[in-house]
Protein backbone atom coordinates (compact mmCIF):
# COMPACT_ATOMS: atom_id res chain seq x y z
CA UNK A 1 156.63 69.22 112.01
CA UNK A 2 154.40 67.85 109.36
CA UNK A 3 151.15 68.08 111.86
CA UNK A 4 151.69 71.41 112.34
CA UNK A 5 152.02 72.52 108.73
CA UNK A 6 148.82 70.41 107.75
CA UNK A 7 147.59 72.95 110.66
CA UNK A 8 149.16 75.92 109.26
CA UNK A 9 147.84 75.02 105.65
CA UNK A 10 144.62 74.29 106.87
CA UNK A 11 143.79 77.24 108.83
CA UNK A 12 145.19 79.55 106.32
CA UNK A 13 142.63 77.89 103.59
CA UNK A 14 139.27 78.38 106.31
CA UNK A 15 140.49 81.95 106.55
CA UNK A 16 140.94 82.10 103.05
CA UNK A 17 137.52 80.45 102.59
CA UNK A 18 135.67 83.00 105.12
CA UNK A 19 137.52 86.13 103.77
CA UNK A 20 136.05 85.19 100.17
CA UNK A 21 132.35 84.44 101.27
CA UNK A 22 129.82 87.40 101.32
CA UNK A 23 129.33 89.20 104.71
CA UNK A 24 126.20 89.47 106.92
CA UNK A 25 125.45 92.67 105.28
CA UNK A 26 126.00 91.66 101.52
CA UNK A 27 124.32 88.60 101.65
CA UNK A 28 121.00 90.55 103.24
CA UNK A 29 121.05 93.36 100.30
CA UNK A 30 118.39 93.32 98.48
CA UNK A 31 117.63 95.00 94.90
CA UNK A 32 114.44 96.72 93.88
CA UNK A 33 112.76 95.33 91.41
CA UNK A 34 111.37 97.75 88.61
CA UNK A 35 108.50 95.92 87.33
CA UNK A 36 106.01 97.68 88.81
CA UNK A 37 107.48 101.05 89.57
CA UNK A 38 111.02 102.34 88.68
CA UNK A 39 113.62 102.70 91.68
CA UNK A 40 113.93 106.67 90.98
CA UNK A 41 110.11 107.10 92.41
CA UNK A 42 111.42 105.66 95.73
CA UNK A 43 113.37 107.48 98.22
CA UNK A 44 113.75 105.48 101.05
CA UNK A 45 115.16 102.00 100.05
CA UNK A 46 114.66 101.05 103.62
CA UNK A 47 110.57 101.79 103.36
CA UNK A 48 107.82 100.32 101.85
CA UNK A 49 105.82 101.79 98.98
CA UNK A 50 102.28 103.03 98.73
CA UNK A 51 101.07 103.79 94.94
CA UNK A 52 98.14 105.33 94.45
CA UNK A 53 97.18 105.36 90.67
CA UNK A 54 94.54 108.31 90.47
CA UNK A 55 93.04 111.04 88.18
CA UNK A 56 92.23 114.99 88.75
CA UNK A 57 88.51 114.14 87.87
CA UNK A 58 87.83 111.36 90.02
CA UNK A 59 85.34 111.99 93.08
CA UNK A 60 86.80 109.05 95.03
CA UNK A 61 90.47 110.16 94.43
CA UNK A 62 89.48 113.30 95.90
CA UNK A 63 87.32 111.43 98.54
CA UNK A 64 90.87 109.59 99.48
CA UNK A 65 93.27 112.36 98.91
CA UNK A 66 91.24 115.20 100.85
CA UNK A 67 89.66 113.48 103.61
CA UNK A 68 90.90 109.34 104.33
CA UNK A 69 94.21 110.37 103.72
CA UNK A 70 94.61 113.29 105.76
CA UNK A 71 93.58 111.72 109.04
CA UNK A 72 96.11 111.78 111.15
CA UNK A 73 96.60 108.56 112.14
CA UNK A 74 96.52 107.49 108.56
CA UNK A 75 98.98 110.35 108.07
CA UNK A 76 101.48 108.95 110.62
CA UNK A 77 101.52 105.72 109.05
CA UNK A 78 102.27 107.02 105.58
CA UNK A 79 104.84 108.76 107.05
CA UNK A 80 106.54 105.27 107.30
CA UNK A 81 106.35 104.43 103.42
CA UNK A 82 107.24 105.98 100.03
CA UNK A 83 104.07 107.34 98.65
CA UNK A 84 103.69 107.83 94.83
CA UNK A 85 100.69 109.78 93.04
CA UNK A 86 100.61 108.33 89.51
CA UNK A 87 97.53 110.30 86.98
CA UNK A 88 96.72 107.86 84.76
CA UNK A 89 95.92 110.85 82.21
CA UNK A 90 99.43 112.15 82.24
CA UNK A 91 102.20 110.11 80.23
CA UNK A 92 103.88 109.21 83.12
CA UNK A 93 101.01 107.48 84.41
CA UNK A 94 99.53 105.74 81.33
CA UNK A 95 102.94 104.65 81.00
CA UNK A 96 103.10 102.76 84.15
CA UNK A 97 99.70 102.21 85.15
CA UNK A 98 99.71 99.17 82.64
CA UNK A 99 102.41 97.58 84.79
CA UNK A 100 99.97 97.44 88.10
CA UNK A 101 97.47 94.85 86.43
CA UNK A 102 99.22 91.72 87.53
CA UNK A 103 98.97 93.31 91.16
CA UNK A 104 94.92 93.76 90.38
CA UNK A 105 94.62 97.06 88.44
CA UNK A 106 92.03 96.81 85.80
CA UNK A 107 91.63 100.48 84.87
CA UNK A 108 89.09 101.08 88.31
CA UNK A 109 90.70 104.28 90.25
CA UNK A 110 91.67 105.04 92.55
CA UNK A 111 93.64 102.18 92.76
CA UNK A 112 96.20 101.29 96.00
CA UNK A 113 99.25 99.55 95.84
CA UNK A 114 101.42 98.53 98.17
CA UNK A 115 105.18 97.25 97.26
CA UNK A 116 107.70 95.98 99.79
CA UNK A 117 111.33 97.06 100.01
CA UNK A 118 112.16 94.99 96.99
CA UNK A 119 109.20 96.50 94.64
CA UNK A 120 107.34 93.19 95.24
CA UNK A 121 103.05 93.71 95.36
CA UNK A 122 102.16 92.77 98.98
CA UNK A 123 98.55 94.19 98.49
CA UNK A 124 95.56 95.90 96.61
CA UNK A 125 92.86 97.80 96.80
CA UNK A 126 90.42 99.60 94.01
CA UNK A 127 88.27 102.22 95.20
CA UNK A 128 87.38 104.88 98.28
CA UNK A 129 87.23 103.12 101.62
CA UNK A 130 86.85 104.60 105.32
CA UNK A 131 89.70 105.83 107.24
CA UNK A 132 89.83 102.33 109.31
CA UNK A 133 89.79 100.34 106.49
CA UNK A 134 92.46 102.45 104.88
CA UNK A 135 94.70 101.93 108.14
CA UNK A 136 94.42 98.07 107.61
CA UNK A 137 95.04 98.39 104.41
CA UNK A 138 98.38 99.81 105.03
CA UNK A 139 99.15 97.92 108.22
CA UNK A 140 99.68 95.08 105.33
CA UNK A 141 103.04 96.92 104.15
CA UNK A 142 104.49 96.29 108.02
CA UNK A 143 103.07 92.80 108.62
């Protein structure tokens, strides 16, 4: 009788132990971190970000807004991420652009950004650039 007690007792404290530890699902949540960009400028948790920190005078902005960007196969792969338009001449933007230089933004635009699921810098990149340089640019938010 005593065996199967010690059995009893132990069983009930492994279920006890298993029903207290964090599931699959809870242990692989992961929180955004705000440093670079606040959580309300993303709205797909489950997709990387693309930041582009810009102006309304800049001629490579345009360049990368009007022509690099809207290639289609660039286009399809954006598709895939959160993309945010900061102006660094509007207060939103001079309020955050500030918080890209430890990812490599020294006050060159058009500056890229790419942030992982958790608001983590995976790469940079200052300045206009071709359409297939652009495309492995981004490729790094998937890699």
């Amino acid at each position: 009788m005593k065996t199967n007690a010690k059995i009893l007792i132990t069983s009930l404290f492994a279920v006890i132990m298993l029903a207290m530890m964090p599931s699959k699902a809870q242990a692989q949540t992961k929180t955004f971190d705000e440093k670079f960009l606040p959580k309300s400028y993303v709205s797909d948790a489950k997709k990387p970000v693309l930041v582009m920190l810009t102006a309304t005078w800049c001629p490579p902005c345009k360049t990368m807004k009007n022509q690099v960007m809207k290639n289609e196969e660039v286009k399809k792969v954006m598709e895939k991420m959160n993309v945010v338009f900061l102006d660094v001449d509007t207060e939103e933007g001079k309020k955050l652009a500030p918080g890209f230089t430890e990812a490599g933004f020294e006050n060159g635009i058009p500056f890229f950004c790419i942030l992982d699921t958790e608001g983590k810098p995976v790469k940079s990149m200052i300045g206009s650039t071709s359409e297939g340089n652009f495309l492995k640019f981004l490729s790094a938010a998937f890699e």
